[in-house]
N, C-alpha and C. Protein backbone atom coordinates (compact mmCIF):
# COMPACT_ATOMS: atom_id res chain seq x y z
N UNK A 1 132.56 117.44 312.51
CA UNK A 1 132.85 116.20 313.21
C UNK A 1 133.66 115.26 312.33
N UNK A 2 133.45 115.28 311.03
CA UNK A 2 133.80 114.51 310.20
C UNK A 2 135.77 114.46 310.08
N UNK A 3 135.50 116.32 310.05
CA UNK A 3 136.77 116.66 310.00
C UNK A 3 137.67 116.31 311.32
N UNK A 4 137.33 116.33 312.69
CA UNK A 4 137.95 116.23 313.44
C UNK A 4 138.21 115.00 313.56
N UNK A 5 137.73 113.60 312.84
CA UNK A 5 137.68 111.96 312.87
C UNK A 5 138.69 111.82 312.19
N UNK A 6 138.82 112.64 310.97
CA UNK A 6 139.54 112.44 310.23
C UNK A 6 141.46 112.75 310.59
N UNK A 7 141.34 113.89 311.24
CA UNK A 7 142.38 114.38 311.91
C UNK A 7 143.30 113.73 312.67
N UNK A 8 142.02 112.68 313.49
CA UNK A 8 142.28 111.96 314.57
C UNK A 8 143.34 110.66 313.73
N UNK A 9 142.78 109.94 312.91
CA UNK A 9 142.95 109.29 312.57
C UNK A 9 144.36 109.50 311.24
N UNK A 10 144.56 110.49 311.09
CA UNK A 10 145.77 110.64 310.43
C UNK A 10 146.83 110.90 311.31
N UNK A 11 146.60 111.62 312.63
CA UNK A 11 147.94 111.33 313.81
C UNK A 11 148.01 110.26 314.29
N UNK A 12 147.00 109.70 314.61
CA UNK A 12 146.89 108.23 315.08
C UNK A 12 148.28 106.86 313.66
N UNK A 13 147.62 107.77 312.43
CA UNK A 13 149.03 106.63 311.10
C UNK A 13 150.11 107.76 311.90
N UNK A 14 150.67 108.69 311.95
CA UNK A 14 151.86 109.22 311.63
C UNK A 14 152.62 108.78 313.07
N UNK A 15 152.24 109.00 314.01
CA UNK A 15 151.97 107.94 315.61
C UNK A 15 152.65 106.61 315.27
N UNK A 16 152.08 105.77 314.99
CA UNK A 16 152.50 104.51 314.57
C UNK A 16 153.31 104.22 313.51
N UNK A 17 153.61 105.28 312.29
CA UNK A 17 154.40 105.30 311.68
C UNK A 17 155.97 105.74 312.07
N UNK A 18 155.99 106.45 312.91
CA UNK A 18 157.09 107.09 313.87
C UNK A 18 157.50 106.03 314.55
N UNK A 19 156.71 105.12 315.06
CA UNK A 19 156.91 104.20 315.99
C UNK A 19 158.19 103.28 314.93
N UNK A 20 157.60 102.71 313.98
CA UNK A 20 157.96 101.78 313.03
C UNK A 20 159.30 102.51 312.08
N UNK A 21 159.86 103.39 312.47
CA UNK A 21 160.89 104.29 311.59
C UNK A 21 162.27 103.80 312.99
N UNK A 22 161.87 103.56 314.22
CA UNK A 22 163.25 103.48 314.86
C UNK A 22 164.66 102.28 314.25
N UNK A 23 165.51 102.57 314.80
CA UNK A 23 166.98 102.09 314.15
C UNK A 23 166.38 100.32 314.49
N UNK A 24 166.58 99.47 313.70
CA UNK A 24 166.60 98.01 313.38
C UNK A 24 168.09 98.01 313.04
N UNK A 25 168.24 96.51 313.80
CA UNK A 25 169.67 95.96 313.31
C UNK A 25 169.09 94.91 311.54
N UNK A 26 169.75 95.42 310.95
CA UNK A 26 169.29 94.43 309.39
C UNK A 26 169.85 93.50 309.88
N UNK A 27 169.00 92.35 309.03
CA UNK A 27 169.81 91.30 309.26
C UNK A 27 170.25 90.09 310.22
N UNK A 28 171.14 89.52 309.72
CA UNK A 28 170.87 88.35 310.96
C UNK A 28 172.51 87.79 311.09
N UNK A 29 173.07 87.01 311.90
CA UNK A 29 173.95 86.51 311.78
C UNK A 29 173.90 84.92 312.76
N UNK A 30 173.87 83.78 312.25
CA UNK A 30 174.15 82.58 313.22
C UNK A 30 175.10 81.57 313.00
N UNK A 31 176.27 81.46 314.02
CA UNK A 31 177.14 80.50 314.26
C UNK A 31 177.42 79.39 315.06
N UNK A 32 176.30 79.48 315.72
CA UNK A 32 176.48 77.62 316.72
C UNK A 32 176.70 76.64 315.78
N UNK A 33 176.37 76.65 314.51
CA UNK A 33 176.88 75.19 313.97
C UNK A 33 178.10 75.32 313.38
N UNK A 34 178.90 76.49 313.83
CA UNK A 34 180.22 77.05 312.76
C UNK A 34 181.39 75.56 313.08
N UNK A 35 181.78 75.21 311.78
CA UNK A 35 182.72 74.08 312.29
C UNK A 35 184.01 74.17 310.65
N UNK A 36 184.84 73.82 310.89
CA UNK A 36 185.63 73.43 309.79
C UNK A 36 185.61 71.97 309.57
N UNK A 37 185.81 71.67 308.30
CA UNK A 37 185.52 70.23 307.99
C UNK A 37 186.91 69.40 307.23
N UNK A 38 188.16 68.99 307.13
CA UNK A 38 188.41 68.39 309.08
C UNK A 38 188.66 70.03 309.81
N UNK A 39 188.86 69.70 311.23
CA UNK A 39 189.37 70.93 311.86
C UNK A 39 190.92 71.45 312.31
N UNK A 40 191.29 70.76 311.08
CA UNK A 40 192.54 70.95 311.39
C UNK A 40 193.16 71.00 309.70
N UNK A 41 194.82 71.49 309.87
CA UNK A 41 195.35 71.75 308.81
C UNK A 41 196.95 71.10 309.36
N UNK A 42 197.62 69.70 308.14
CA UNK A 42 199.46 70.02 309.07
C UNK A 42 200.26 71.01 307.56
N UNK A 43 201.12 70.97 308.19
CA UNK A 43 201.94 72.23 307.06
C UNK A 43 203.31 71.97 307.24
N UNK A 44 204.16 71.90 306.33
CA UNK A 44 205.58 71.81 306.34
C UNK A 44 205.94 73.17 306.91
N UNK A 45 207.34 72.96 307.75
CA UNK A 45 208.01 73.77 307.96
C UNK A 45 208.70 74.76 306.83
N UNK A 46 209.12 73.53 305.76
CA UNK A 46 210.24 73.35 304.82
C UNK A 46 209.65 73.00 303.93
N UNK A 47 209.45 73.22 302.36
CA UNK A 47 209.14 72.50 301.42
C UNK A 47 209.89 72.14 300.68
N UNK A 48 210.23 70.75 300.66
CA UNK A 48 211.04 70.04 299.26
C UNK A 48 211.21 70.43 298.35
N UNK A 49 212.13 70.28 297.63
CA UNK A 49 212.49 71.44 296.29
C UNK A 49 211.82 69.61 295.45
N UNK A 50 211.94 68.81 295.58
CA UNK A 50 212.09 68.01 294.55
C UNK A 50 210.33 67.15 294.78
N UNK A 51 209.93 67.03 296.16
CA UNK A 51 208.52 66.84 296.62
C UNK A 51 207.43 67.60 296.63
N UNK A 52 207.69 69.02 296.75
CA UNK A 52 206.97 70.06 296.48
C UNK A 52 206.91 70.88 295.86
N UNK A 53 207.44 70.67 294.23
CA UNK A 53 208.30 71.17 293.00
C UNK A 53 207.16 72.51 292.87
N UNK A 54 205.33 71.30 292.50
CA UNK A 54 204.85 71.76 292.06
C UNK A 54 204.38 73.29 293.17
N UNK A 55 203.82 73.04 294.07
CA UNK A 55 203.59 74.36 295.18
C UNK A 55 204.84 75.05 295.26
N UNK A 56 205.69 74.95 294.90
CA UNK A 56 207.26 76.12 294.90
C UNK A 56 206.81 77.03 293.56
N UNK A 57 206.88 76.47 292.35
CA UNK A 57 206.67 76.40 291.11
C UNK A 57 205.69 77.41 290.96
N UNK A 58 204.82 77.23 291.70
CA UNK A 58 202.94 78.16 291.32
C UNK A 58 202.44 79.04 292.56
N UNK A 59 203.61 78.66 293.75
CA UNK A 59 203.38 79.68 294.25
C UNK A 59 202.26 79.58 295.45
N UNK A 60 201.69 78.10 295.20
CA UNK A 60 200.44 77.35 296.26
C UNK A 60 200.02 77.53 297.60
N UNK A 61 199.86 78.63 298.08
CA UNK A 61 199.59 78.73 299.55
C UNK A 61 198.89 77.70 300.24
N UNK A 62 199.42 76.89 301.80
CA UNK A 62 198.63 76.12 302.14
C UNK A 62 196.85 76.94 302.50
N UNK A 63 195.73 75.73 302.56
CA UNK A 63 194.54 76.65 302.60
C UNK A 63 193.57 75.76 303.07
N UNK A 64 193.07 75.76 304.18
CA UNK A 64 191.77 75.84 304.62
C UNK A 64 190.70 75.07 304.02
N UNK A 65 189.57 74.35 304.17
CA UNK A 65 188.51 74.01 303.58
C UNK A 65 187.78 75.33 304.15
N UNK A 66 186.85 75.49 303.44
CA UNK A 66 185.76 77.39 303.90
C UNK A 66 185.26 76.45 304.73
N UNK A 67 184.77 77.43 306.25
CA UNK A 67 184.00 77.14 307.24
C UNK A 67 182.70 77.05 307.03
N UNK A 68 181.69 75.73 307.91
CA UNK A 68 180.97 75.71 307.38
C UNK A 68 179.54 75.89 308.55
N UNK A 69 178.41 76.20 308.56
CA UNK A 69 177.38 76.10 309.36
C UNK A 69 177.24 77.94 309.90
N UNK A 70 177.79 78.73 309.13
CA UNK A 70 177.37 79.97 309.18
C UNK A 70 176.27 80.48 308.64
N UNK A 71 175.32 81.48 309.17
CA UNK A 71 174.45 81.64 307.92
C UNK A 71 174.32 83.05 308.54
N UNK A 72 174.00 83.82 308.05
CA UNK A 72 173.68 85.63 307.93
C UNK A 72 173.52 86.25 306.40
N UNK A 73 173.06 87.38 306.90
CA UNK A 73 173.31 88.52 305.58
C UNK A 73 174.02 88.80 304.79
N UNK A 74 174.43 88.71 303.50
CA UNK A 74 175.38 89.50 303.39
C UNK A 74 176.03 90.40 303.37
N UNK A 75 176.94 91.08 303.23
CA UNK A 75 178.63 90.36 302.88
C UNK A 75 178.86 90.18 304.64
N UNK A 76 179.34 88.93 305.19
CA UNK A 76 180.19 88.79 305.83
C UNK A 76 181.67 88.86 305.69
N UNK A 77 182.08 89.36 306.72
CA UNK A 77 183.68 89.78 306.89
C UNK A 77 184.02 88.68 308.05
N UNK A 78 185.20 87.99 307.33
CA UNK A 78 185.64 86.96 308.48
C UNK A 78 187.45 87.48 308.81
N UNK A 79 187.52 87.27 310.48
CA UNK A 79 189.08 88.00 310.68
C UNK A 79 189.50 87.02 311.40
N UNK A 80 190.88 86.81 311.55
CA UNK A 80 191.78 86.52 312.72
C UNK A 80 191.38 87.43 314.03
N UNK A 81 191.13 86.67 315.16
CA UNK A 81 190.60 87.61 316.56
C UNK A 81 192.40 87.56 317.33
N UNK A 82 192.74 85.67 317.49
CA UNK A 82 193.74 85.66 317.97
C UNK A 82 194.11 84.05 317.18
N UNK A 83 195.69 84.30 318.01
CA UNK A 83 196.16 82.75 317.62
C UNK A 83 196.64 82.38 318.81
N UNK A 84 196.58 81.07 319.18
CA UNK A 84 197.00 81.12 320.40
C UNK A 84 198.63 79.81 320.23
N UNK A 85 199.21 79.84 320.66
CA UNK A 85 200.83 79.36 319.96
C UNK A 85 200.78 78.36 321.29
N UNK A 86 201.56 77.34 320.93
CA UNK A 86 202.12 75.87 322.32
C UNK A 86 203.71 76.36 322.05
N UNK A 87 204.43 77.47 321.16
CA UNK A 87 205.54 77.44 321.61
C UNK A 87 205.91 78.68 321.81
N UNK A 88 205.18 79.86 322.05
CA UNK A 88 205.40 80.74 322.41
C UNK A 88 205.82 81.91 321.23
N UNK A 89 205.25 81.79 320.11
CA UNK A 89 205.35 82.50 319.14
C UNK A 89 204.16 83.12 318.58
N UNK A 90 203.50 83.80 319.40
CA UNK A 90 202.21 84.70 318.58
C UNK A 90 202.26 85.31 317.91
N UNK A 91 203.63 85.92 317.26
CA UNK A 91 203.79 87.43 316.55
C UNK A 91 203.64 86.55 315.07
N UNK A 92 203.74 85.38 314.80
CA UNK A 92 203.55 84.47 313.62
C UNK A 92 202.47 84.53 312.74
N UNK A 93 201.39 84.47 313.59
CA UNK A 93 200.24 85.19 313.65
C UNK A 93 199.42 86.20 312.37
N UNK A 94 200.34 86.91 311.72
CA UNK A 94 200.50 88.21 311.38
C UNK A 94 200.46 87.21 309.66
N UNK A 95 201.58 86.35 309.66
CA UNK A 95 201.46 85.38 308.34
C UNK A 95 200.54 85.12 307.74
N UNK A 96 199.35 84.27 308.93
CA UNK A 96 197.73 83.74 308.27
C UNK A 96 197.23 84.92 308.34
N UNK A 97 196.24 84.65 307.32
CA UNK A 97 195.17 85.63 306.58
C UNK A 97 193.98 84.67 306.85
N UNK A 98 192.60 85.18 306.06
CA UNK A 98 191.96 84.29 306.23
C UNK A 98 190.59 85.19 305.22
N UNK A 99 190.68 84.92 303.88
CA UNK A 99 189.53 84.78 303.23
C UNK A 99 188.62 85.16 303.13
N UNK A 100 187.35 84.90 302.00
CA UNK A 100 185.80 84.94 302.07
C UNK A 100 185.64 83.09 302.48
N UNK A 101 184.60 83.07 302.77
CA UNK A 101 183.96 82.22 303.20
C UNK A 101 184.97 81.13 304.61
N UNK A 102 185.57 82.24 305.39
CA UNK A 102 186.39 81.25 306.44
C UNK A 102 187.60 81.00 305.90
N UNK A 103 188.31 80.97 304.68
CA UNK A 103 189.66 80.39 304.19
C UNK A 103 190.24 80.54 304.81
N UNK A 104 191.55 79.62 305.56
CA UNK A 104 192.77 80.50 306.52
C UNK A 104 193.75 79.82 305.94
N UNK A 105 194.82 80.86 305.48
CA UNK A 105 195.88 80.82 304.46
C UNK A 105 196.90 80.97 304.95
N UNK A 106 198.21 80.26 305.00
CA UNK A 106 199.60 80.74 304.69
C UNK A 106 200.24 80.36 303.49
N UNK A 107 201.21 81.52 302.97
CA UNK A 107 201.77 81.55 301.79
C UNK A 107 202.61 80.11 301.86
N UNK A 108 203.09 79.76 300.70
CA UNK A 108 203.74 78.64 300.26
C UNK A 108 205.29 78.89 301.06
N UNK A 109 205.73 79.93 301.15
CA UNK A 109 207.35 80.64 301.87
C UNK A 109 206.99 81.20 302.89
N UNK A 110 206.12 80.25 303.78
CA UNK A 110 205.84 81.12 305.59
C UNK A 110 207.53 80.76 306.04
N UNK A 111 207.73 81.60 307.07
CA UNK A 111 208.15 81.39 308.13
C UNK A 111 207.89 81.10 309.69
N UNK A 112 206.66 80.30 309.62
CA UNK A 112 205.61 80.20 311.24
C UNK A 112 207.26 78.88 311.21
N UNK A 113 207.63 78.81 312.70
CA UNK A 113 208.34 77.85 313.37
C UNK A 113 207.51 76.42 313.54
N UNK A 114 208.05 75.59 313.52
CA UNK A 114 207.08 74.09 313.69
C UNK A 114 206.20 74.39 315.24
N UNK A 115 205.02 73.74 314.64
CA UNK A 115 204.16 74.20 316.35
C UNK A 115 202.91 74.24 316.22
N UNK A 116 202.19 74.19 317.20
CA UNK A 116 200.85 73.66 316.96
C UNK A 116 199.94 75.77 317.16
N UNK A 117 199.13 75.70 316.17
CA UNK A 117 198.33 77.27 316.49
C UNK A 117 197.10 76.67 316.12
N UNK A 118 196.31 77.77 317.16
CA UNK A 118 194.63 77.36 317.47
C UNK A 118 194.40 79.07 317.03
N UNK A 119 193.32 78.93 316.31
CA UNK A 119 193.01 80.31 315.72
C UNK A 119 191.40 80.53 316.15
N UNK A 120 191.39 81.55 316.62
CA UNK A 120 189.67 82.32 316.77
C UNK A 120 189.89 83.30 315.98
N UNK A 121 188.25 82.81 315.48
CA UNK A 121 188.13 84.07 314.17
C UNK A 121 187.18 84.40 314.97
N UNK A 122 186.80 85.83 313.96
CA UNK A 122 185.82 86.49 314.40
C UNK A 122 184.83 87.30 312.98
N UNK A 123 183.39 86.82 312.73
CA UNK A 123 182.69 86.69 311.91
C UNK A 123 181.84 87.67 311.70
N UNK A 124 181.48 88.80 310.94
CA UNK A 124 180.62 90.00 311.54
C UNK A 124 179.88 90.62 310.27
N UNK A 125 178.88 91.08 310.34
CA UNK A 125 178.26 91.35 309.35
C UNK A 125 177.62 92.69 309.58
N UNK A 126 176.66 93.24 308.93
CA UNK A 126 176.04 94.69 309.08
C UNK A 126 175.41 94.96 310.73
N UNK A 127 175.52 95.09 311.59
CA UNK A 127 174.72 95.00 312.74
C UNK A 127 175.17 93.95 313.47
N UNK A 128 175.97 92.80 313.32
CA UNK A 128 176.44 91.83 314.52
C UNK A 128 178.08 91.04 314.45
N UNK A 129 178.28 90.82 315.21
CA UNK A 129 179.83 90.15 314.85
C UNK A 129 179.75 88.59 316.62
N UNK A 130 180.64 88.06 315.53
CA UNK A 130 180.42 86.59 316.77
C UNK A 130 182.04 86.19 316.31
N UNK A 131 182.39 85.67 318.03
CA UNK A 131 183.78 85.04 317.69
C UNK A 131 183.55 83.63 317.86
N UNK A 132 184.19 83.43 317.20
CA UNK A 132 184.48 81.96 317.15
C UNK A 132 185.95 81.38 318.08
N UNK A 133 185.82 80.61 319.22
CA UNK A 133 186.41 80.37 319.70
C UNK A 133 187.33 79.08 319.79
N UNK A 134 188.63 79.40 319.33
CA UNK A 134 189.39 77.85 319.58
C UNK A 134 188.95 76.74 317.61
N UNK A 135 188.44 77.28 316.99
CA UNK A 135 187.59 76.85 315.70
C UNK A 135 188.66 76.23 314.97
N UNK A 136 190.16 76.43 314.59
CA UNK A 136 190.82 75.90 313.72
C UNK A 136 191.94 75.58 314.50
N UNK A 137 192.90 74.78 314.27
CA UNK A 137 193.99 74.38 314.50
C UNK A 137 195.24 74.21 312.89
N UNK A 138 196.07 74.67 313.38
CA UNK A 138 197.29 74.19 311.92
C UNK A 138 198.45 74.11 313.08
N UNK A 139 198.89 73.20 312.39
CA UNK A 139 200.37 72.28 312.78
C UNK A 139 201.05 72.32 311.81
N UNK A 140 202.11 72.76 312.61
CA UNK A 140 203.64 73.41 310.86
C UNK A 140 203.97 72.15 311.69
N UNK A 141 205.21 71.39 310.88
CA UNK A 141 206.17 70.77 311.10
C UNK A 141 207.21 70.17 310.52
């Protein structure tokens, strides 16, 4: 009897241990408070040889404050989803990059046309990804 209690009670762990072995997403990812701080960026078209000696000089890509009110696991991977253009130039697009921690970059020698771009990123980590919609704005001009 002893033996058969015992039996019982070791399928009964391997039972519940089986249970507790299925696929879990690790991890976590949350962005409702995702915001840039300001939310916006302006950018020369053109940079001054004699006003913007020093960013010619070193090479200074314009850049982003890192986005802020994310929180997850790490490593997050942050992307360009889309850009959305007021003058009809999306292929520009391709210029910004965008960082660890949210950075969104164009080189110091872009060629984006003067114009207003609204950028959704998209934020994703081991097990979840969230877009961010409409989140940044940059104005070349």
């Amino acid at each position: 009897m002893k033996n058969v209690t015992g039996i019982i009670i070791l399928l009964v762990f391997v039972f519940i241990s089986m249970i507790g072995c299925q696929d879990v997403t690790v991890g976590y990812l949350m962005t409702s408070n995702a915001t840039y701080t300001p939310d916006s960026m302006v950018v020369k078209a053109v940079l001054d040889p004699v006003e913007d000696e020093r960013q010619i000089k070193f090479e200074i890509p314009w850049q982003s404050a890192p986005i802020e009110g994310v929180q997850g696991t790490f490593p997050m991977v942050y992307s360009i989803k889309s850009v959305a253009s007021d003058n009809g130039h999306p292929e520009v697009a391709s210029q910004f990059t965008v960082a660890r921690k949210g950075v969104i970059e164009l080189p110091w020698n872009h060629t984006v046309p003067p114009g207003r771009y609204v950028f959704t990123l998209e934020v994703s980590n081991e097990g979840y990804t969230r877009v961010l919609d409409s989140v940044y704005t940059v104005i070349v001009k």
